[in-house]
PDB file of N, CA and C in Angstrom:
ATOM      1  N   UNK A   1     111.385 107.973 152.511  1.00  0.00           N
ATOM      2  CA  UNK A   1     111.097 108.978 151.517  1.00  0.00           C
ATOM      3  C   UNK A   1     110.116 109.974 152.128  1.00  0.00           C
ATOM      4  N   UNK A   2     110.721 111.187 152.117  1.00  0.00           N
ATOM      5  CA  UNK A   2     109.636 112.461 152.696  1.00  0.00           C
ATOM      6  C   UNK A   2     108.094 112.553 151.523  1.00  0.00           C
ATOM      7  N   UNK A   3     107.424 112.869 151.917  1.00  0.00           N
ATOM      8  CA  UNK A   3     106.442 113.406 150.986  1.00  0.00           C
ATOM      9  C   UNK A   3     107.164 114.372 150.267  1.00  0.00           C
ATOM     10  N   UNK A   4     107.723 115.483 150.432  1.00  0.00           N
ATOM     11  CA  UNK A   4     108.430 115.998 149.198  1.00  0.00           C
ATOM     12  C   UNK A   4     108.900 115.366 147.755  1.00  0.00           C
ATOM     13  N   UNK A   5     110.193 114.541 149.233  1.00  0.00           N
ATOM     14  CA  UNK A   5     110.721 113.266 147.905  1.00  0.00           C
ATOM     15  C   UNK A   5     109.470 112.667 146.803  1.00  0.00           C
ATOM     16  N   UNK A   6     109.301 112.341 147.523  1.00  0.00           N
ATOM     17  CA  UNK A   6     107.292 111.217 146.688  1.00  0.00           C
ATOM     18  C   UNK A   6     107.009 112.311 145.466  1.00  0.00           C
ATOM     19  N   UNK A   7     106.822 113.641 145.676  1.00  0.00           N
ATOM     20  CA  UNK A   7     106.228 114.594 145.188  1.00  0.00           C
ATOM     21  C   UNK A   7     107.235 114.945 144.396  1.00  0.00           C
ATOM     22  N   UNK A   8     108.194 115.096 144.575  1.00  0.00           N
ATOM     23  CA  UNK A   8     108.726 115.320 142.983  1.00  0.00           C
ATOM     24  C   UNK A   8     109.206 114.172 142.123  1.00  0.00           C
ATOM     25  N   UNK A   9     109.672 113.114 143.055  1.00  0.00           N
ATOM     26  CA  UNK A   9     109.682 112.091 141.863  1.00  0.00           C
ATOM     27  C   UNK A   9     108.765 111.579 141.165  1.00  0.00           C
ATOM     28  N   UNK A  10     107.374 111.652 141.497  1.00  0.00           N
ATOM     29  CA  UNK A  10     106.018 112.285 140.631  1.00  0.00           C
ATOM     30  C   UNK A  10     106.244 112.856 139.225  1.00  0.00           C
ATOM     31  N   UNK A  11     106.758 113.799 139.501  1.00  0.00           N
ATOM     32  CA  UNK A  11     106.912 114.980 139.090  1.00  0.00           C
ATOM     33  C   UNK A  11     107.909 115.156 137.769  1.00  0.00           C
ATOM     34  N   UNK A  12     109.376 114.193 138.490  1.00  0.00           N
ATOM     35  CA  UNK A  12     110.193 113.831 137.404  1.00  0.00           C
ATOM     36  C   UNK A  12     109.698 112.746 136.264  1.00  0.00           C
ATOM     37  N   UNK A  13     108.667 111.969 136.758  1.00  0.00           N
ATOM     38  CA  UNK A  13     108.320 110.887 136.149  1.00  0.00           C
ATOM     39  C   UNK A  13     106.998 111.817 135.003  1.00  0.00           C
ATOM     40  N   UNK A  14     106.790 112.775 135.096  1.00  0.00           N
ATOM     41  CA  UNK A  14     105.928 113.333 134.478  1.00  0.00           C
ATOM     42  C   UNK A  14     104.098 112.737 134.868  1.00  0.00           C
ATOM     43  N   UNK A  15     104.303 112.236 135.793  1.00  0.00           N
ATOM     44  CA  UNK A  15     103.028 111.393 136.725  1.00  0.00           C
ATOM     45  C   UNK A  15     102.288 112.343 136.997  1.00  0.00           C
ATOM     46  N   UNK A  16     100.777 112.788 136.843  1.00  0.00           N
ATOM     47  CA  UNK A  16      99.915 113.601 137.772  1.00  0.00           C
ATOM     48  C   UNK A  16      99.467 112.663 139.344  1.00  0.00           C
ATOM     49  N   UNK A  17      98.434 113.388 139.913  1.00  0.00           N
ATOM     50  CA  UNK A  17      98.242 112.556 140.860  1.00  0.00           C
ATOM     51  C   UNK A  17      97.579 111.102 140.783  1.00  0.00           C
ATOM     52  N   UNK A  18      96.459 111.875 139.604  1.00  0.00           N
ATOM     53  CA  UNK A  18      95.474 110.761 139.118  1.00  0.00           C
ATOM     54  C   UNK A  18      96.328 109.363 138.409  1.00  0.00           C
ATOM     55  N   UNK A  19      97.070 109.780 137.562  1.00  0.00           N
ATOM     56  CA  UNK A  19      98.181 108.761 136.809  1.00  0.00           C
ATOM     57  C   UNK A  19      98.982 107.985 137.793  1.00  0.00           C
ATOM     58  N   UNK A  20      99.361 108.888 139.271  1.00  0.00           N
ATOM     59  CA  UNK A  20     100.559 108.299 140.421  1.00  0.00           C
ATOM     60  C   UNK A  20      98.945 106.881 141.093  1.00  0.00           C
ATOM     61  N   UNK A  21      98.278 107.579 141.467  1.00  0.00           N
ATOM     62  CA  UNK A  21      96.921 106.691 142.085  1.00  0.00           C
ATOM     63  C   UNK A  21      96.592 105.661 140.986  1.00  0.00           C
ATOM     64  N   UNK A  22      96.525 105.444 139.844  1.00  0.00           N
ATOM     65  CA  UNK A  22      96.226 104.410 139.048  1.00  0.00           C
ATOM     66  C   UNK A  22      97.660 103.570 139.236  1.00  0.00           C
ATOM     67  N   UNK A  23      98.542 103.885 138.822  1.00  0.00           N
ATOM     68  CA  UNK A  23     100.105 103.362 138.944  1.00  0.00           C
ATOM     69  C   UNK A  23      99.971 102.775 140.447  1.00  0.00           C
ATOM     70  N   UNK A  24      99.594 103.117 141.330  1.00  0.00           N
ATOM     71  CA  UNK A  24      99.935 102.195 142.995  1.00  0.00           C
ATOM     72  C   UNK A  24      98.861 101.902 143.092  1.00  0.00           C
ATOM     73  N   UNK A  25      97.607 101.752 142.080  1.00  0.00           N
ATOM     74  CA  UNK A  25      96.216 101.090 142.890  1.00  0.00           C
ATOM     75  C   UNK A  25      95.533 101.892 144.052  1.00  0.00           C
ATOM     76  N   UNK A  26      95.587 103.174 144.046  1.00  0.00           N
ATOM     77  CA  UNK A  26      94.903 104.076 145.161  1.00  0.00           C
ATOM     78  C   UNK A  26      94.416 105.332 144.437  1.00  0.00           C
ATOM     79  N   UNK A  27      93.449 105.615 145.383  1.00  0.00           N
ATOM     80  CA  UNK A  27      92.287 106.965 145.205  1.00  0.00           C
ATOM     81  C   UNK A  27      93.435 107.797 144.491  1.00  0.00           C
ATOM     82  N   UNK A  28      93.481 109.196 143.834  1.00  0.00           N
ATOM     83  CA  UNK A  28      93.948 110.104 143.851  1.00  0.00           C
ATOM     84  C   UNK A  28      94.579 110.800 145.298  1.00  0.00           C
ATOM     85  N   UNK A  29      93.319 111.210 145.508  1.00  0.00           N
ATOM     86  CA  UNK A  29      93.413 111.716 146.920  1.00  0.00           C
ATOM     87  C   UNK A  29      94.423 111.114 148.188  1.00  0.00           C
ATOM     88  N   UNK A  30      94.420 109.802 148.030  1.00  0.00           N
ATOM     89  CA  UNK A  30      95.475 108.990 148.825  1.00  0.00           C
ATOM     90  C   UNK A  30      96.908 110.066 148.568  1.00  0.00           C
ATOM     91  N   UNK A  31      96.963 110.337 147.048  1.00  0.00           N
ATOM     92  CA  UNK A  31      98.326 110.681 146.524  1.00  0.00           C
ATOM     93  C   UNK A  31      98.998 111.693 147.171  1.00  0.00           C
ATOM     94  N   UNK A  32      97.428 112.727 147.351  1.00  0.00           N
ATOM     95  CA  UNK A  32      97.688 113.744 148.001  1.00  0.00           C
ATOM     96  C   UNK A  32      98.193 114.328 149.228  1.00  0.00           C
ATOM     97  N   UNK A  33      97.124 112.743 149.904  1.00  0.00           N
ATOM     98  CA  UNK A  33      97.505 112.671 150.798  1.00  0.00           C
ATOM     99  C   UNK A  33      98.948 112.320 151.627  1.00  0.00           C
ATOM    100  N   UNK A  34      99.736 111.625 150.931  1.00  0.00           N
ATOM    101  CA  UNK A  34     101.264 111.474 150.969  1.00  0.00           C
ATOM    102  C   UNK A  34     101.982 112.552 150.498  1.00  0.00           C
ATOM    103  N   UNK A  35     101.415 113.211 149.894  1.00  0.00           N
ATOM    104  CA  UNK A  35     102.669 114.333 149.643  1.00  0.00           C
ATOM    105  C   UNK A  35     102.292 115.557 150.512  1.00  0.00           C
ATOM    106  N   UNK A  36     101.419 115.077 151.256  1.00  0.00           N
ATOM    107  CA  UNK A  36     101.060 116.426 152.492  1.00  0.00           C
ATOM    108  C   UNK A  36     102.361 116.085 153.117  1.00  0.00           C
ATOM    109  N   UNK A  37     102.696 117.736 153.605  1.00  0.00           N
ATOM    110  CA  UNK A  37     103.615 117.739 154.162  1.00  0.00           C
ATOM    111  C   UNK A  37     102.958 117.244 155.724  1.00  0.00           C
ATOM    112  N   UNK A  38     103.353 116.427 156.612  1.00  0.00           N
ATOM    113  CA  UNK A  38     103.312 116.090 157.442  1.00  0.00           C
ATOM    114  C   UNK A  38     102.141 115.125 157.726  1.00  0.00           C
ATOM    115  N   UNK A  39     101.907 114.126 156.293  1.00  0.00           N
ATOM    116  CA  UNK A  39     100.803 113.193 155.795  1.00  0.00           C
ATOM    117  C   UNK A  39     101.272 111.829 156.729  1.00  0.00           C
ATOM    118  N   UNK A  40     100.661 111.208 155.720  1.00  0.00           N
ATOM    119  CA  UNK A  40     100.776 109.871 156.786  1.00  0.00           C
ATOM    120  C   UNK A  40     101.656 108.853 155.976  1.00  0.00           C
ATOM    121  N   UNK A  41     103.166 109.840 156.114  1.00  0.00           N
ATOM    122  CA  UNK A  41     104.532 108.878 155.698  1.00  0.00           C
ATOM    123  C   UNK A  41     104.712 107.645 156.415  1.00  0.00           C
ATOM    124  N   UNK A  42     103.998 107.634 157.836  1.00  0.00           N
ATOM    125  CA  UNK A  42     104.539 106.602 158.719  1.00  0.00           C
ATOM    126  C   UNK A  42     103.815 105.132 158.364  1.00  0.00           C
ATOM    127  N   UNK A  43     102.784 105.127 157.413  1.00  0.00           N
ATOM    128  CA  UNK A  43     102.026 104.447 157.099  1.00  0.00           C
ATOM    129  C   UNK A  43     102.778 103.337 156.294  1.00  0.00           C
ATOM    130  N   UNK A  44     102.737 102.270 156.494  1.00  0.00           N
ATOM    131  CA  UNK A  44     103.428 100.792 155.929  1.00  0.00           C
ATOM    132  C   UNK A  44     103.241 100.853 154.471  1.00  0.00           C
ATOM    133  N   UNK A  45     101.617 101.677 153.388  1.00  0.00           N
ATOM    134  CA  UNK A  45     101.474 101.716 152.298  1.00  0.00           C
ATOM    135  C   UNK A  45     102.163 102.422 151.789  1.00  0.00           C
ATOM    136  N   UNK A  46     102.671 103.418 152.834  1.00  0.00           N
ATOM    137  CA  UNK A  46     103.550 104.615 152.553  1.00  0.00           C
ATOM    138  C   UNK A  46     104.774 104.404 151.652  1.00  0.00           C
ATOM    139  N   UNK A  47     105.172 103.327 152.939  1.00  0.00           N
ATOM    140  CA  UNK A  47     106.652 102.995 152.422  1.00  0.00           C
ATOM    141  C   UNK A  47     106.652 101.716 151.683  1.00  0.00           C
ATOM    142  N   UNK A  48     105.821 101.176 151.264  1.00  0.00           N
ATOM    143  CA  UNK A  48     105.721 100.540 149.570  1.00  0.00           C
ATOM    144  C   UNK A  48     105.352 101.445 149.064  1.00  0.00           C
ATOM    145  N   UNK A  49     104.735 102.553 149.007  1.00  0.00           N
ATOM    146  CA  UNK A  49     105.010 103.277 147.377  1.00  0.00           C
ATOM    147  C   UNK A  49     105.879 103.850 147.391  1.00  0.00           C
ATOM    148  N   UNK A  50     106.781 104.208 148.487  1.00  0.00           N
ATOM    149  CA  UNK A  50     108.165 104.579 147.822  1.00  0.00           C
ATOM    150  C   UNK A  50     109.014 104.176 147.194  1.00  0.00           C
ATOM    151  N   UNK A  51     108.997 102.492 147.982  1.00  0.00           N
ATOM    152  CA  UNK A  51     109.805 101.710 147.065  1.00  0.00           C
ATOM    153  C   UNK A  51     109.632 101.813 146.002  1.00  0.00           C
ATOM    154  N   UNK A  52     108.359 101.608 145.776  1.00  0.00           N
ATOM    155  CA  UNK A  52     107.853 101.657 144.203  1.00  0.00           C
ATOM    156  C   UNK A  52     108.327 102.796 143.259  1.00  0.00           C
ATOM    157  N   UNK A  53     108.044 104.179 143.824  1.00  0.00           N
ATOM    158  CA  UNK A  53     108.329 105.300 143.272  1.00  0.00           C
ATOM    159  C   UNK A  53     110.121 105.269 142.798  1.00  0.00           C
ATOM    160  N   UNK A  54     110.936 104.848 144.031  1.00  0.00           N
ATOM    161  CA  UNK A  54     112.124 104.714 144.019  1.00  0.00           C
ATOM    162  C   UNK A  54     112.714 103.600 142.866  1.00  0.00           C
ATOM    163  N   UNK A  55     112.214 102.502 142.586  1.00  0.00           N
ATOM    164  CA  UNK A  55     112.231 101.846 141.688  1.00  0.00           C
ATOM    165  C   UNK A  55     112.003 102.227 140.239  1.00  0.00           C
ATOM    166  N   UNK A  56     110.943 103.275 140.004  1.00  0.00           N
ATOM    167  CA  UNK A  56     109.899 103.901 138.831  1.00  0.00           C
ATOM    168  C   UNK A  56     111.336 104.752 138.419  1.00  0.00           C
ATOM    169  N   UNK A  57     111.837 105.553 139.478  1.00  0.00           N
ATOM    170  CA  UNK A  57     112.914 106.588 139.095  1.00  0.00           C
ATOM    171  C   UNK A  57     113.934 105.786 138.854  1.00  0.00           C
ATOM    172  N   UNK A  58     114.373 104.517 139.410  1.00  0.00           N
ATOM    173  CA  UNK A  58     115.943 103.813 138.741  1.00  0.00           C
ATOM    174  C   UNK A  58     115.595 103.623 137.411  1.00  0.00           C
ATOM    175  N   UNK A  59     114.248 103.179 137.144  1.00  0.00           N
ATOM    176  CA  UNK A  59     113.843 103.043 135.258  1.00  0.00           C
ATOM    177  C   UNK A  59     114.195 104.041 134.720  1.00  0.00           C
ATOM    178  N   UNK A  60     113.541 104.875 134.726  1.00  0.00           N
ATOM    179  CA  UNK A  60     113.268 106.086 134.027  1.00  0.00           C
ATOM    180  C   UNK A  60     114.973 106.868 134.106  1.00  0.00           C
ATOM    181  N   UNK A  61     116.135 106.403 135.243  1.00  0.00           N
ATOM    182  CA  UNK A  61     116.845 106.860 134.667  1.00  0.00           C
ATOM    183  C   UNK A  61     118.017 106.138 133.855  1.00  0.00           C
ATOM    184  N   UNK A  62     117.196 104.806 133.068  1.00  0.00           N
ATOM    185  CA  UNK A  62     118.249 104.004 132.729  1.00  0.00           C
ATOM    186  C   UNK A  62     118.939 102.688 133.400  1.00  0.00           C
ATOM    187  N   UNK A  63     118.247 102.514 134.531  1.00  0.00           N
ATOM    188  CA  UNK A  63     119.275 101.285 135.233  1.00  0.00           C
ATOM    189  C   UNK A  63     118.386 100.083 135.211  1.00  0.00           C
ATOM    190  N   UNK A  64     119.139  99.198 134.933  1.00  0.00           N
ATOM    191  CA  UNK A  64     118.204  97.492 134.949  1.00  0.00           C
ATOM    192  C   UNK A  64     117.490  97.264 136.108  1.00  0.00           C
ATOM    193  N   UNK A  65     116.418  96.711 136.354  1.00  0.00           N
ATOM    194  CA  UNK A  65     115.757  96.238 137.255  1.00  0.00           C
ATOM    195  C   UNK A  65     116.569  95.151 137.967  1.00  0.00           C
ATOM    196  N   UNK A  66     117.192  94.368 136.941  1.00  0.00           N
ATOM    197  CA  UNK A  66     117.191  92.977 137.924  1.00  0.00           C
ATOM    198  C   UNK A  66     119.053  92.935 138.416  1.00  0.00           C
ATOM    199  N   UNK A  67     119.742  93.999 137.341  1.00  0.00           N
ATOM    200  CA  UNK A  67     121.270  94.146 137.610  1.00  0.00           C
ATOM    201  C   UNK A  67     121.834  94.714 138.679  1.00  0.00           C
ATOM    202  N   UNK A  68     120.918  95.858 138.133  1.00  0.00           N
ATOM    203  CA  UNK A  68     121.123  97.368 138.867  1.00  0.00           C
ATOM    204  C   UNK A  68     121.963  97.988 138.295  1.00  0.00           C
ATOM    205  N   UNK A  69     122.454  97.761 137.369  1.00  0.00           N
ATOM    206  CA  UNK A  69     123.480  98.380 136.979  1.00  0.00           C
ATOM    207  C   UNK A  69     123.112  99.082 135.519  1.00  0.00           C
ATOM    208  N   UNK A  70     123.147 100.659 134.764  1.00  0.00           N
ATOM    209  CA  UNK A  70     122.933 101.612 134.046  1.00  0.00           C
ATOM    210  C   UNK A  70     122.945 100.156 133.292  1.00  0.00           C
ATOM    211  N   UNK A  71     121.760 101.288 132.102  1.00  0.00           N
ATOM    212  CA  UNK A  71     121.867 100.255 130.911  1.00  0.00           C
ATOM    213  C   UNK A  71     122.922 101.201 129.755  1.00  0.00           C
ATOM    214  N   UNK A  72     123.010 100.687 128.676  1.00  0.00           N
ATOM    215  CA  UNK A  72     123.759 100.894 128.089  1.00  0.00           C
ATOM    216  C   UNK A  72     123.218 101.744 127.108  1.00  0.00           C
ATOM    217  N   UNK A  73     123.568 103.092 126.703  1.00  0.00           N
ATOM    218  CA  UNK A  73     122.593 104.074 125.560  1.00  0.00           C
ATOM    219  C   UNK A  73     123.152 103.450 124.252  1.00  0.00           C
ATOM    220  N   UNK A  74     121.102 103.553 123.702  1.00  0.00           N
ATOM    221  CA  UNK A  74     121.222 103.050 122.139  1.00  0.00           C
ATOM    222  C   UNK A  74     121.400 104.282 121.040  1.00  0.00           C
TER     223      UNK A  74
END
Protein backbone atom coordinates (compact mmCIF):
# COMPACT_ATOMS: atom_id res chain seq x y z
CA UNK A 1 0.00 0.00 0.00
CA UNK A 2 1.51 3.46 -1.19
CA UNK A 3 1.10 6.22 1.31
CA UNK A 4 -1.40 7.66 -1.04
CA UNK A 5 -3.36 4.42 -0.86
CA UNK A 6 -3.12 4.71 3.30
CA UNK A 7 -4.23 8.36 2.76
CA UNK A 8 -7.24 8.05 1.18
CA UNK A 9 -8.52 5.06 2.60
CA UNK A 10 -8.28 7.35 5.71
CA UNK A 11 -10.15 9.41 4.06
CA UNK A 12 -12.90 7.04 2.74
CA UNK A 13 -13.25 5.79 6.21
CA UNK A 14 -13.98 9.37 7.26
CA UNK A 15 -10.74 8.86 9.79
CA UNK A 16 -8.68 12.14 10.61
CA UNK A 17 -5.15 11.59 11.44
CA UNK A 18 -5.65 11.85 15.12
CA UNK A 19 -8.73 9.18 14.92
CA UNK A 20 -6.27 6.91 12.15
CA UNK A 21 -3.30 7.16 15.26
CA UNK A 22 -5.76 6.17 18.06
CA UNK A 23 -7.28 3.29 15.70
CA UNK A 24 -3.42 1.68 15.12
CA UNK A 25 -2.08 2.71 18.61
CA UNK A 26 0.41 5.48 17.22
CA UNK A 27 1.33 9.25 17.62
CA UNK A 28 -0.67 11.25 15.07
CA UNK A 29 2.31 12.32 13.57
CA UNK A 30 3.40 8.63 12.85
CA UNK A 31 0.13 8.97 10.51
CA UNK A 32 1.63 11.59 8.82
CA UNK A 33 4.32 10.29 8.62
CA UNK A 34 3.11 7.31 6.34
CA UNK A 35 1.24 9.20 4.13
CA UNK A 36 4.41 11.27 3.26
CA UNK A 37 4.94 10.74 0.03
CA UNK A 38 8.15 8.93 0.07
CA UNK A 39 7.68 8.12 4.13
CA UNK A 40 8.74 5.18 5.65
CA UNK A 41 6.35 2.59 3.68
CA UNK A 42 9.23 0.15 3.92
CA UNK A 43 8.76 -0.05 7.57
CA UNK A 44 7.28 -3.62 8.90
CA UNK A 45 4.62 -1.18 11.10
CA UNK A 46 3.97 0.11 7.83
CA UNK A 47 2.74 -2.84 6.39
CA UNK A 48 0.54 -3.89 9.41
CA UNK A 49 -1.32 -0.85 9.18
CA UNK A 50 -2.15 -1.48 5.90
CA UNK A 51 -3.36 -4.60 6.47
CA UNK A 52 -5.27 -3.11 8.95
CA UNK A 53 -6.45 -0.15 6.90
CA UNK A 54 -7.17 -2.75 4.06
CA UNK A 55 -9.26 -4.79 6.34
CA UNK A 56 -11.10 -1.35 7.95
CA UNK A 57 -12.09 -0.72 4.07
CA UNK A 58 -13.46 -4.55 3.40
CA UNK A 59 -15.86 -3.48 6.59
CA UNK A 60 -16.90 -0.42 5.77
CA UNK A 61 -17.68 -1.75 2.40
CA UNK A 62 -19.90 -4.52 3.54
CA UNK A 63 -17.87 -7.77 3.41
CA UNK A 64 -17.58 -10.33 6.41
CA UNK A 65 -14.48 -10.51 8.20
CA UNK A 66 -14.28 -14.10 8.67
CA UNK A 67 -16.15 -15.20 5.01
CA UNK A 68 -15.05 -12.66 2.93
CA UNK A 69 -17.73 -12.70 1.20
CA UNK A 70 -20.36 -9.20 0.83
CA UNK A 71 -22.80 -9.21 3.44
CA UNK A 72 -26.15 -9.16 2.58
CA UNK A 73 -28.17 -5.45 2.57
CA UNK A 74 -30.78 -4.98 5.33
Amino acid sequence: MTPAQFRSGRNALGMTQVQAGRAFGVNPRTIRKWEAEGGASSRPVTKLAAAHMGALLRLAEGFDPVTGLRRAQA
